[in-house]
C-alpha atoms as a PDB file:
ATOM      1  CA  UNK A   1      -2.714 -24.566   0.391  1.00  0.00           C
ATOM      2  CA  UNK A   2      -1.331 -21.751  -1.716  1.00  0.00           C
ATOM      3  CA  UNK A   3      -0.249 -22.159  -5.678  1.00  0.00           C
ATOM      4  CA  UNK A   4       3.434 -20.996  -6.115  1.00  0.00           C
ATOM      5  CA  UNK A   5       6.104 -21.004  -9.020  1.00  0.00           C
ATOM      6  CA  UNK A   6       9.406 -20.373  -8.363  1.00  0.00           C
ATOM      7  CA  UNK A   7      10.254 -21.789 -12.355  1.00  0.00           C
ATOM      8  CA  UNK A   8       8.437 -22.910 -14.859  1.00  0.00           C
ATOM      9  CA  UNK A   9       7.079 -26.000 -12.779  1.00  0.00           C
ATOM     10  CA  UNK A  10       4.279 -25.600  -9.898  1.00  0.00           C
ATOM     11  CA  UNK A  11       5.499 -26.106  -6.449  1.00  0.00           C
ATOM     12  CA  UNK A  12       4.428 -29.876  -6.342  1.00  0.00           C
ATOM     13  CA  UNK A  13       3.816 -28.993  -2.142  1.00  0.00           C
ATOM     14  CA  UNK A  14       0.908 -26.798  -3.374  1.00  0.00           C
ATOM     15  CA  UNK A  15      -2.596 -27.960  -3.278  1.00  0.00           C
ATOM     16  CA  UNK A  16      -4.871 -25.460  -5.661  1.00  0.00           C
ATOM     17  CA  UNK A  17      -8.188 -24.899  -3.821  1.00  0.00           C
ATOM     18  CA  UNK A  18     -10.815 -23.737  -6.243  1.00  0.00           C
ATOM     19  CA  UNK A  19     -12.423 -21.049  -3.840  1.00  0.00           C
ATOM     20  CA  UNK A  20      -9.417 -19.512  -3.735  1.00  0.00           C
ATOM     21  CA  UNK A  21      -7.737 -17.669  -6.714  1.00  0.00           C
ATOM     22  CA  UNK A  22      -5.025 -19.219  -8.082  1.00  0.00           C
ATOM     23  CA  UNK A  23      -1.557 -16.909  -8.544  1.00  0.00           C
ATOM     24  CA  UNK A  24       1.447 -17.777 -10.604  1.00  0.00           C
ATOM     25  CA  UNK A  25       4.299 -15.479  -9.283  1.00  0.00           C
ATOM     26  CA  UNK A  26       7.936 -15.831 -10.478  1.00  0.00           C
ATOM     27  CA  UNK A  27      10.174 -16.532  -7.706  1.00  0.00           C
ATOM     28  CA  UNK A  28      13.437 -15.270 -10.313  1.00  0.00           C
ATOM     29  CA  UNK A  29      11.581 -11.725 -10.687  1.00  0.00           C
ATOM     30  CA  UNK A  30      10.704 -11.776  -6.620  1.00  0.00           C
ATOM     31  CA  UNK A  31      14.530 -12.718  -6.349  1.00  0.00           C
ATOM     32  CA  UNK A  32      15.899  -9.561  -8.444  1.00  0.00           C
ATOM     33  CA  UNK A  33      13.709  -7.269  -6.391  1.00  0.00           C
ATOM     34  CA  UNK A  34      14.518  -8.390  -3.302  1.00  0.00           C
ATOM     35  CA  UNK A  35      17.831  -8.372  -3.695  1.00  0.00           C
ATOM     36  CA  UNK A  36      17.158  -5.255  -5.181  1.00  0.00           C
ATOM     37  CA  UNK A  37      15.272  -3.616  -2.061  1.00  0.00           C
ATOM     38  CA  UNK A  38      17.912  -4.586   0.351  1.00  0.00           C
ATOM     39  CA  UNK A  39      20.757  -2.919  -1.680  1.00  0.00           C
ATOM     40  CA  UNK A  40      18.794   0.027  -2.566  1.00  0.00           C
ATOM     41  CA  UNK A  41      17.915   0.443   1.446  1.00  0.00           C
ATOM     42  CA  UNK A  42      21.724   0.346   2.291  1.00  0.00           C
ATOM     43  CA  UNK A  43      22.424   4.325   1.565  1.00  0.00           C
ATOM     44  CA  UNK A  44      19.738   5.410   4.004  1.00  0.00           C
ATOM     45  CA  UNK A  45      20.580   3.598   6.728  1.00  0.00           C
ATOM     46  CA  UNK A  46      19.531  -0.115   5.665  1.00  0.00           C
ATOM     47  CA  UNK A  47      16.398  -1.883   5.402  1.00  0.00           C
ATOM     48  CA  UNK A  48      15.364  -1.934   8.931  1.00  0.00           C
ATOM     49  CA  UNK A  49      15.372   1.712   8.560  1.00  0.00           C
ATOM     50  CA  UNK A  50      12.726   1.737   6.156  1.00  0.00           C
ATOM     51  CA  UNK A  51      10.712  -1.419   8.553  1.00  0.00           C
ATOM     52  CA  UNK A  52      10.659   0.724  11.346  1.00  0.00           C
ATOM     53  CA  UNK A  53       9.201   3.824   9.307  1.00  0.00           C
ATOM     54  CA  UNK A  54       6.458   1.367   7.760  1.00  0.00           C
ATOM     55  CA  UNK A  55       5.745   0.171  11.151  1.00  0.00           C
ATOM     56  CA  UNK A  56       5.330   3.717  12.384  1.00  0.00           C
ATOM     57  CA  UNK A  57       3.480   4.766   9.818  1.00  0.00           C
ATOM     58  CA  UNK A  58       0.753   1.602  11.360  1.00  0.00           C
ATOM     59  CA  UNK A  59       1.007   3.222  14.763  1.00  0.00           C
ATOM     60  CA  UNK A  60       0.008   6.528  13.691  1.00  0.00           C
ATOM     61  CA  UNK A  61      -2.547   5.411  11.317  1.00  0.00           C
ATOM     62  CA  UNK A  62      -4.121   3.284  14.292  1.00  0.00           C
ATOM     63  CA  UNK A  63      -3.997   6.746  16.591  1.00  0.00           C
ATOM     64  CA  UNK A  64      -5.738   8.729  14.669  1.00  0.00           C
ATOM     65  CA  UNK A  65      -8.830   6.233  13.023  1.00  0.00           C
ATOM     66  CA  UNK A  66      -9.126   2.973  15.692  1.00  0.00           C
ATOM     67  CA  UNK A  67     -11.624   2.870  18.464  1.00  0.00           C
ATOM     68  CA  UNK A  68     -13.546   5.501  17.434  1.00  0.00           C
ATOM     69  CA  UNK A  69     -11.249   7.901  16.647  1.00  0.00           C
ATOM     70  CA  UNK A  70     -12.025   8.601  13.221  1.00  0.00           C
ATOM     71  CA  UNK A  71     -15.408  10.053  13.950  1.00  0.00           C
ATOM     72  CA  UNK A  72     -13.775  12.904  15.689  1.00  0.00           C
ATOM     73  CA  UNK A  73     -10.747  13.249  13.780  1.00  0.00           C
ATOM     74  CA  UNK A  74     -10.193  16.614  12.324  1.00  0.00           C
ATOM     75  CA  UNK A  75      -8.936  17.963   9.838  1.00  0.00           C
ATOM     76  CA  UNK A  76      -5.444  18.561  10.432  1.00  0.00           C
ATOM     77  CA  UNK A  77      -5.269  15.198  11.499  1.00  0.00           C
ATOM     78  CA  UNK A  78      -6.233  13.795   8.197  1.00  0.00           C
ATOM     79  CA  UNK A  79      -4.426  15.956   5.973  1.00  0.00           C
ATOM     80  CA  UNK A  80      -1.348  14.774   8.582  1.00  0.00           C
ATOM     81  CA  UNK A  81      -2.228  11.554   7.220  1.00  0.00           C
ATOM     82  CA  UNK A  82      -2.558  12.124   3.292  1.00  0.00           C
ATOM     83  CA  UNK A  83       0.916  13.037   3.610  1.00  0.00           C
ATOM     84  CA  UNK A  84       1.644   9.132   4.202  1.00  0.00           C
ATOM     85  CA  UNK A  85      -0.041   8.470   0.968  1.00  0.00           C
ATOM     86  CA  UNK A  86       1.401   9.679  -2.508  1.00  0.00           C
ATOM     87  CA  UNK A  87      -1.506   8.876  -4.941  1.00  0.00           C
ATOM     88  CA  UNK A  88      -4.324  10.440  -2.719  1.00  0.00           C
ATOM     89  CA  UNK A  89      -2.189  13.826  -1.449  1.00  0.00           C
ATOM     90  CA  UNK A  90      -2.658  15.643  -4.778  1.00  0.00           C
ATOM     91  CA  UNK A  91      -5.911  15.006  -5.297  1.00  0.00           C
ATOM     92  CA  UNK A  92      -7.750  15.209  -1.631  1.00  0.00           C
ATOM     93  CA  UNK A  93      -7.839  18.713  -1.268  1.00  0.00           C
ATOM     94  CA  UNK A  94     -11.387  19.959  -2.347  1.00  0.00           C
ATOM     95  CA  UNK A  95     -12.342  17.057   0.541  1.00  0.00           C
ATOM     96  CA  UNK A  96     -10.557  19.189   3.631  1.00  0.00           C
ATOM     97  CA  UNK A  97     -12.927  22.049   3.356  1.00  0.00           C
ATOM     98  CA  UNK A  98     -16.492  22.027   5.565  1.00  0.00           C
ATOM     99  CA  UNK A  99     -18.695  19.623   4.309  1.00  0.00           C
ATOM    100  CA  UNK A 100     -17.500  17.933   1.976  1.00  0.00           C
ATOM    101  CA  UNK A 101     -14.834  16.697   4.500  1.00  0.00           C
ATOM    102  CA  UNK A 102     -17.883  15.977   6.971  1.00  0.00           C
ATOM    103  CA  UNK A 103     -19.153  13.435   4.293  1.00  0.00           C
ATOM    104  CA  UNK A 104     -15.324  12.539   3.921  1.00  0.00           C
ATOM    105  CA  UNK A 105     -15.201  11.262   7.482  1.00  0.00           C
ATOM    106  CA  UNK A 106     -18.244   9.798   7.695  1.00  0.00           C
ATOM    107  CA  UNK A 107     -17.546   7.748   5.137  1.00  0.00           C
ATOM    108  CA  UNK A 108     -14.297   6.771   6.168  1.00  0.00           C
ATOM    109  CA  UNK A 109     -16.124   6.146   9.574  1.00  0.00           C
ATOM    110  CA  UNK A 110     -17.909   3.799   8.060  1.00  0.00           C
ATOM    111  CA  UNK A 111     -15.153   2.077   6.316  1.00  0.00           C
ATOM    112  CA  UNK A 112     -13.863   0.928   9.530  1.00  0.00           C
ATOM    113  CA  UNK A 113     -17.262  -0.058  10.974  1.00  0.00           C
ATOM    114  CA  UNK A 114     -17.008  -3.655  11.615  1.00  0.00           C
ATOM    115  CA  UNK A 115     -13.336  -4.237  10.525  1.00  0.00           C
ATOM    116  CA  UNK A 116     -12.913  -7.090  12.401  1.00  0.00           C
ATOM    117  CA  UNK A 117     -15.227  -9.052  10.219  1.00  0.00           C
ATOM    118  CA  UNK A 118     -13.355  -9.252   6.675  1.00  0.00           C
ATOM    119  CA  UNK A 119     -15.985 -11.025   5.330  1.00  0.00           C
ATOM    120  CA  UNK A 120     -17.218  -7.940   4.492  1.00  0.00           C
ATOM    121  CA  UNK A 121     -14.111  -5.986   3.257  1.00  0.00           C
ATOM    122  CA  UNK A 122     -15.039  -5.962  -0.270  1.00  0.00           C
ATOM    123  CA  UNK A 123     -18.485  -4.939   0.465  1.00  0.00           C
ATOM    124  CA  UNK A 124     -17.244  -2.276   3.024  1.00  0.00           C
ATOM    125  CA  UNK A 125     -14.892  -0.593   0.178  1.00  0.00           C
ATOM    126  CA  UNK A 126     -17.390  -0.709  -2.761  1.00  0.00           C
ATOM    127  CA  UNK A 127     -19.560   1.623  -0.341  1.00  0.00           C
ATOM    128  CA  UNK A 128     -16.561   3.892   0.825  1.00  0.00           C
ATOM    129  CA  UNK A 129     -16.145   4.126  -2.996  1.00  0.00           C
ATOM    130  CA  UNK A 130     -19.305   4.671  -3.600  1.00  0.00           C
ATOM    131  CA  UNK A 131     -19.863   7.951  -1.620  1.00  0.00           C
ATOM    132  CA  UNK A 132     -17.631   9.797  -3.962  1.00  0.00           C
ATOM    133  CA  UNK A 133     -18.215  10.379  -7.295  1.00  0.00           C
ATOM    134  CA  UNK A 134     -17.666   7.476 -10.153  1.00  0.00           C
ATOM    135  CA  UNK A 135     -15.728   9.280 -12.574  1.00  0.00           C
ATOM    136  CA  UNK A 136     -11.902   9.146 -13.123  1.00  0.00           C
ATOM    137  CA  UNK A 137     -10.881  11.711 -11.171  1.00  0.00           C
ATOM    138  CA  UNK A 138     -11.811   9.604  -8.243  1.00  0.00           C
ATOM    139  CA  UNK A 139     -10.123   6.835  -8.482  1.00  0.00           C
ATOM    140  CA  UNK A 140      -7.393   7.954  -6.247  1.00  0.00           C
ATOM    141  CA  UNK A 141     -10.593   6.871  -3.758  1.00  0.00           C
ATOM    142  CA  UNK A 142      -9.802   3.146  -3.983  1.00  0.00           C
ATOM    143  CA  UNK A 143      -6.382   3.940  -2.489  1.00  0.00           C
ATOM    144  CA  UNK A 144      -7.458   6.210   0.173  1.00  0.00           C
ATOM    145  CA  UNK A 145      -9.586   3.439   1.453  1.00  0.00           C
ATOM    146  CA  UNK A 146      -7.091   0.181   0.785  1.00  0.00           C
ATOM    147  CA  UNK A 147      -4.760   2.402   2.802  1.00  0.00           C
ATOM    148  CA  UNK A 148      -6.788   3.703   5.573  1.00  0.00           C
ATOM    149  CA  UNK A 149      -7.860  -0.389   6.229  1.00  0.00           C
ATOM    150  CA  UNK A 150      -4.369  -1.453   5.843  1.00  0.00           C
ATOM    151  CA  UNK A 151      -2.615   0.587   8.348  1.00  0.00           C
ATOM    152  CA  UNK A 152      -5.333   0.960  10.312  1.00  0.00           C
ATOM    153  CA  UNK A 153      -5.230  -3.240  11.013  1.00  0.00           C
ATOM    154  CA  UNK A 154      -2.288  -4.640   8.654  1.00  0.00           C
ATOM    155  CA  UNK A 155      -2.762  -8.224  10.508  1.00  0.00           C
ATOM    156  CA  UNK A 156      -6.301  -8.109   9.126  1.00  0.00           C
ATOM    157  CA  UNK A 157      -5.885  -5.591   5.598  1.00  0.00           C
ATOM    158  CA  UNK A 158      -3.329  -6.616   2.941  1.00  0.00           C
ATOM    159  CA  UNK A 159      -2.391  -3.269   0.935  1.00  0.00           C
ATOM    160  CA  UNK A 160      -4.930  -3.686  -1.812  1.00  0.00           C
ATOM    161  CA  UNK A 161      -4.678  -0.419  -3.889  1.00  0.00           C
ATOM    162  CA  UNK A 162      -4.114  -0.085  -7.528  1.00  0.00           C
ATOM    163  CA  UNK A 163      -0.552   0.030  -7.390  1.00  0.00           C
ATOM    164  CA  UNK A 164      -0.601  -3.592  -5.994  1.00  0.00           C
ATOM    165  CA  UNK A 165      -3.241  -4.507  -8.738  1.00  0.00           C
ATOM    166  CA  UNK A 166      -5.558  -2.703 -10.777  1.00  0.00           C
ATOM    167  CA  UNK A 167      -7.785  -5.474 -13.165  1.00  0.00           C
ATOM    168  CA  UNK A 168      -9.416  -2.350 -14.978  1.00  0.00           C
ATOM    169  CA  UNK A 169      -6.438  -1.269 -16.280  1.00  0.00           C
ATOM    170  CA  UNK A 170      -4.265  -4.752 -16.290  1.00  0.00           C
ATOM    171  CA  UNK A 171      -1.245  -3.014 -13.847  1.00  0.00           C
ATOM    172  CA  UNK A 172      -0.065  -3.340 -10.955  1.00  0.00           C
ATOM    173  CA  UNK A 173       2.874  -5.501  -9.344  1.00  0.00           C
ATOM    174  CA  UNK A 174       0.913  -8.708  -9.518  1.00  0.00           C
ATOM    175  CA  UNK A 175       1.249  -8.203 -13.474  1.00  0.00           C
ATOM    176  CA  UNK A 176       5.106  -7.644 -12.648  1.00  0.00           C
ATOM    177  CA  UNK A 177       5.705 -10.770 -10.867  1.00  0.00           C
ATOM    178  CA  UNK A 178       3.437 -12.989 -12.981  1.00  0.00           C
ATOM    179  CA  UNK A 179       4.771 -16.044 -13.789  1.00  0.00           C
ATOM    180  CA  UNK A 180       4.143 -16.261 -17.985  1.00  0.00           C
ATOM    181  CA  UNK A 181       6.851 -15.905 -20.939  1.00  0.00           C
ATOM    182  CA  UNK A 182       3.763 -14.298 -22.996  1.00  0.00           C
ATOM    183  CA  UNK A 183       2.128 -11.905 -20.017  1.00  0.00           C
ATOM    184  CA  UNK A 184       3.621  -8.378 -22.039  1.00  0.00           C
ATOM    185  CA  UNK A 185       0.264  -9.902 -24.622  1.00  0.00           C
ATOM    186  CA  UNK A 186      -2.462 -11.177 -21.968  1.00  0.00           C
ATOM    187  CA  UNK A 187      -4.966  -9.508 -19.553  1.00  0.00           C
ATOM    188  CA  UNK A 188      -5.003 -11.124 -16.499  1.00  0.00           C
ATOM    189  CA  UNK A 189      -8.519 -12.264 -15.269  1.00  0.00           C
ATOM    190  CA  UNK A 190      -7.755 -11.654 -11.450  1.00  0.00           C
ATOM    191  CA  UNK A 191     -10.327 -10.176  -9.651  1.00  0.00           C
ATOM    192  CA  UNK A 192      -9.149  -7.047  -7.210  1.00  0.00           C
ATOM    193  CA  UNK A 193     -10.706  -8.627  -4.209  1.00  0.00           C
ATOM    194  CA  UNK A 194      -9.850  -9.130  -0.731  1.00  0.00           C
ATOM    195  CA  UNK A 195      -9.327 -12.785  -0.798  1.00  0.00           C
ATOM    196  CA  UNK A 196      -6.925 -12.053  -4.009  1.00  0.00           C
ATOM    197  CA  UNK A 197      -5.300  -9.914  -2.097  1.00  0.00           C
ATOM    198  CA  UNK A 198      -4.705 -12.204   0.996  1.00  0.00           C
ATOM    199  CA  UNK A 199      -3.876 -14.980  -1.220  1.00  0.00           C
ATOM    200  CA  UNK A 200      -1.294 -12.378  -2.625  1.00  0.00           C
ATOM    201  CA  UNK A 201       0.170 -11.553   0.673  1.00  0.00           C
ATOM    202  CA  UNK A 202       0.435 -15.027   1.665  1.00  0.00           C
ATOM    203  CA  UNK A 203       2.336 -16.447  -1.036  1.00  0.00           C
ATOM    204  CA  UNK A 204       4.687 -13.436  -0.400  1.00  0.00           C
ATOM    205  CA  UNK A 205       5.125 -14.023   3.294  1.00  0.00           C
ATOM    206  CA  UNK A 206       5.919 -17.739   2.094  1.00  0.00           C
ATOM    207  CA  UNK A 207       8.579 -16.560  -0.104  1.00  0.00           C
ATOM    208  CA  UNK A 208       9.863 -14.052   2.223  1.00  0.00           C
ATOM    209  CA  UNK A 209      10.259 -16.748   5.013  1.00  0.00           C
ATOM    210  CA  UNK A 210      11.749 -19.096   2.857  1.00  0.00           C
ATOM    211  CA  UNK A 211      14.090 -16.545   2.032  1.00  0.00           C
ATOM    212  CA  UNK A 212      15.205 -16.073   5.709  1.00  0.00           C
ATOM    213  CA  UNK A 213      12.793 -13.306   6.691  1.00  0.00           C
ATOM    214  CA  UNK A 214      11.103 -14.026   9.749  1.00  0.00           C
ATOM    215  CA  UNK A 215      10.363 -10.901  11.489  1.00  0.00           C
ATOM    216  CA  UNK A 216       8.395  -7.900  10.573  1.00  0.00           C
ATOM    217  CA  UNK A 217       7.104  -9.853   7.162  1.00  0.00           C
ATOM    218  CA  UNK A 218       4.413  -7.617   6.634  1.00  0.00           C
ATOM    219  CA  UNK A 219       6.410  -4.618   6.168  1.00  0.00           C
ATOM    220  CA  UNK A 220       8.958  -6.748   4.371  1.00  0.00           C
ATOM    221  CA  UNK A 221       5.710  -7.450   1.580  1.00  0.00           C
ATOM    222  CA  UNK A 222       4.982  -3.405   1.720  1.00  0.00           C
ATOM    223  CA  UNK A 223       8.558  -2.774   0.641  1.00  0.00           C
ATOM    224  CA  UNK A 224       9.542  -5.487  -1.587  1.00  0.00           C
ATOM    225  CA  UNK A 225       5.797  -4.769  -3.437  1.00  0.00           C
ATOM    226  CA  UNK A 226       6.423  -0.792  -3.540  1.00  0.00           C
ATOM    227  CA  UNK A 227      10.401  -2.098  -5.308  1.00  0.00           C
ATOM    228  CA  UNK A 228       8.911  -3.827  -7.445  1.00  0.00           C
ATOM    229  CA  UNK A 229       6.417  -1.325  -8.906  1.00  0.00           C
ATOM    230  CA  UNK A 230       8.836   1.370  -8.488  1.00  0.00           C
ATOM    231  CA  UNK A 231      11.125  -0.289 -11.056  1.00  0.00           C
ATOM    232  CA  UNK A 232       8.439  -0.571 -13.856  1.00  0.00           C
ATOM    233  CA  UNK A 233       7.735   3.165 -13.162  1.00  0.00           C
ATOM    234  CA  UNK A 234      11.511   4.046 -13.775  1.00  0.00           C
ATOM    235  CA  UNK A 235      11.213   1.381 -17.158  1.00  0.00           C
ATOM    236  CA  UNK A 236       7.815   3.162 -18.229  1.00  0.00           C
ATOM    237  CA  UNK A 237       9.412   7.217 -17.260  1.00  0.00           C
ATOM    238  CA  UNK A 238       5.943   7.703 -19.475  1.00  0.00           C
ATOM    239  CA  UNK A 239       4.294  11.233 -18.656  1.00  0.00           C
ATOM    240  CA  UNK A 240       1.280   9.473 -17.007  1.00  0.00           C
ATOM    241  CA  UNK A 241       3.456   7.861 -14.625  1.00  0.00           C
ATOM    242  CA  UNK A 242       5.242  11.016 -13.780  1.00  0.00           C
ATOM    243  CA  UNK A 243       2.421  12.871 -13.321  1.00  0.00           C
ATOM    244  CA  UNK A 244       2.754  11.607  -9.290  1.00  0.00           C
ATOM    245  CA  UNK A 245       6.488  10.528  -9.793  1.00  0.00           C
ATOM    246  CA  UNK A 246       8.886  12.587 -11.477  1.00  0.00           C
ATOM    247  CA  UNK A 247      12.385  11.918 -12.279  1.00  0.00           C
ATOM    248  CA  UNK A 248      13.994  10.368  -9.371  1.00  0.00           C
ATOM    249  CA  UNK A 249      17.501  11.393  -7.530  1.00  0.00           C
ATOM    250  CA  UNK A 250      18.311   8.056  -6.133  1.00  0.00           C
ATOM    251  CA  UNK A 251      17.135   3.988  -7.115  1.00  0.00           C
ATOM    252  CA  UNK A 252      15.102   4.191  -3.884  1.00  0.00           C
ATOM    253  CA  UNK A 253      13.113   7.111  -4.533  1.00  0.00           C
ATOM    254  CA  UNK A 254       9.955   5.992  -6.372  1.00  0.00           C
ATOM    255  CA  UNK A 255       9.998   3.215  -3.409  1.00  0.00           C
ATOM    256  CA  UNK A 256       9.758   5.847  -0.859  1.00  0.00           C
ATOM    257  CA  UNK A 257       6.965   7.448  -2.769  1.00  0.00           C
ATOM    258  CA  UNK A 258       4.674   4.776  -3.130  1.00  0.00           C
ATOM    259  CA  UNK A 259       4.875   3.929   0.600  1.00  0.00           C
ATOM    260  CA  UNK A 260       4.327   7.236   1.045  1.00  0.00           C
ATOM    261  CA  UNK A 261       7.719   7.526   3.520  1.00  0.00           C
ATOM    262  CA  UNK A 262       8.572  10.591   0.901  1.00  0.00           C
ATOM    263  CA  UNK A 263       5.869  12.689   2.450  1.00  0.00           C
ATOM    264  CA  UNK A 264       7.263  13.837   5.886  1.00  0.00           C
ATOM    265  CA  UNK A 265       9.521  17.132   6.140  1.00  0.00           C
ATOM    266  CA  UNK A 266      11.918  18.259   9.074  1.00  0.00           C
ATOM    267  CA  UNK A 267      10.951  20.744  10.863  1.00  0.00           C
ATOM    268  CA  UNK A 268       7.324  21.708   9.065  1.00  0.00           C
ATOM    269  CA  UNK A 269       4.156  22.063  11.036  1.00  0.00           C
ATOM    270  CA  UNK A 270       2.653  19.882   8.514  1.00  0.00           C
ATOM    271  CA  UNK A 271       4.064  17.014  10.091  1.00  0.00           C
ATOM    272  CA  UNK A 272       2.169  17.117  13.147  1.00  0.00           C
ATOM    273  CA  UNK A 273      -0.719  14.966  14.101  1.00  0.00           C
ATOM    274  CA  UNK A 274      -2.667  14.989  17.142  1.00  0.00           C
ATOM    275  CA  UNK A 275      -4.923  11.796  18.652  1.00  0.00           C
ATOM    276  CA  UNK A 276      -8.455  11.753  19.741  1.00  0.00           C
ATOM    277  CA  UNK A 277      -7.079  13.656  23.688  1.00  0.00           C
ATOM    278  CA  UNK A 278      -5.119  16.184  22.285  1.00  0.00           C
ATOM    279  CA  UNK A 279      -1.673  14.291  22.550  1.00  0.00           C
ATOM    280  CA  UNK A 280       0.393  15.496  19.434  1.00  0.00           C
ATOM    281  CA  UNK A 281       2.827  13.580  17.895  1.00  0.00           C
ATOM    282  CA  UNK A 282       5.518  15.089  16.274  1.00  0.00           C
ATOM    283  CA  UNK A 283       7.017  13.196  12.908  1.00  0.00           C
ATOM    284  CA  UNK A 284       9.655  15.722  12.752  1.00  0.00           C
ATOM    285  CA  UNK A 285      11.578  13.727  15.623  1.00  0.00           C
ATOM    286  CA  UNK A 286      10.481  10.369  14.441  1.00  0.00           C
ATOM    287  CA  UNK A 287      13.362   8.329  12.848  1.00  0.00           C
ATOM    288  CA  UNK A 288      11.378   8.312   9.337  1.00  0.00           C
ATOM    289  CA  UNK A 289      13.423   8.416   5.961  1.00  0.00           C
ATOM    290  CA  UNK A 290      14.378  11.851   4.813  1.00  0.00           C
ATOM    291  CA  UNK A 291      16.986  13.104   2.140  1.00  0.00           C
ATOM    292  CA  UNK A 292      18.363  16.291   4.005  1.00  0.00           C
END
């Protein structure tokens, strides 16, 4: 049984269990942002707009990396799929020439290696970490590999990159929705794992559904997460921040960013990706979110 505050009080339902981590999230600051998420959606053609672009962002994820895929993928595959992911695009070029993306994909290979078993998850990312250097620059790694595992298999891979929660640096949208009058003046001792992460998703998809959200709650959580960290970037508008996000046209924007559903352009050739026979598919007629 999950721990959940929607006030001050525990939900008395709510059972701790001690192997599990225990999460207080406010259910007035989930509330505001999801109220917030539908609104914002409304301009661009409502929120199951942006579902169905999450959802085919999955399918083209699982084309190019399951079943084997990924040890043949190529490079204009991959850099097809950085453009799905905002904090690893800028950064992932010196890994699309020769080598260096040979080590790229076998790593990533390897990442996948045994997904079904997420007893290993943690263990699997460390490594995929691991093969890169362990300096700063690389940290954009972390997110490359939460993302490849969570669109890859979202049933099995909550989103788990730093945006969602970073414990080195105390940030991320778990800090946001933290349930604590004082949590501007704590650190939060929440390990980044997989099983935080789960635990995470859970308690959202048990908001979400009390909420009236029954379908498609997994891309629900993706969006209402990505609102929620997309307002503290337009509260922060600090030049770190805007090194990846600059000053936004529209409420929505930095949302569309971190989901990476900014990324896609009519009618360019980077847009195309093509599967392990050859097949190409073509975002420029996919019904993905686009300010023309």
């Amino acid at each position: 049984m999950l721990s959940f505050l929607t006030s001050a009080k525990k939900d008395k339902g709510a059972a701790p269990n001690a192997a599990l981590p225990e999460l207080h999230l406010s259910g007035p600051v989930l509330q505001k942002a999801l109220q917030g998420a539908v609104t914002g959606c409304e301009p661009m053609g409502g929120v199951e707009r942006y579902i169905a672009a999450l959802k085919l962002k999955n399918t083209l994820f699982q084309e190019a990396l399951r079943d084997g895929a990924a040890e043949v993928m190529t490079v204009e595959t991959f850099a097809g799929l950085c453009a799905f992911m905002s904090t690893v695009r800028r950064r992932v070029a010196a890994y699309l020439e020769d080598e260096a993306f040979a080590r790229m994909r076998a790593a990533i290979t390897a990442l996948l290696d045994g997904r079904e078993d997420t007893s290993t998850a943690d263990a699997r990312l460390a490594a995929f970490m691991a093969a890169f250097p362990q300096d700063r620059k690389h940290r954009w790694v972390r997110d490359l590999g939460a993302e490849i595992l969570h669109n890859v298999d979202p049933e099995r891979y909550p989103l788990m990159t730093r945006w969602m929660w970073d414990r080195k640096t105390n940030t991320g949208v778990l800090r946001e929705i933290w349930f604590d009058e004082q949590i501007d003046h704590i650190t939060l001792d929440i390990p980044d794992s997989y099983e935080m992460f789960l635990v995470l998703r859970q308690e959202l998809g048990q908001y979400l559904t009390e909420n009236g959200i029954f379908a498609d709650v997994l891309s629900y959580i993706d969006l209402l997460c990505a609102h929620i960290y997309a307002d503290y970037i337009c509260a922060q508008g600090g030049s770190y921040l805007r090194t990846d996000f600059s000053s936004p046209q529209d409420p929505m924007e930095y949302t569309r960013r971190l989901l990476g559903l900014d990324g896609i352009r009519a009618r360019s050739n980077k847009t195309r990706l093509k599967s392990i026979d050859g097949t190409a598919y073509v975002l420029d007629d996919a019904d993905l979110l686009q300010q023309n």
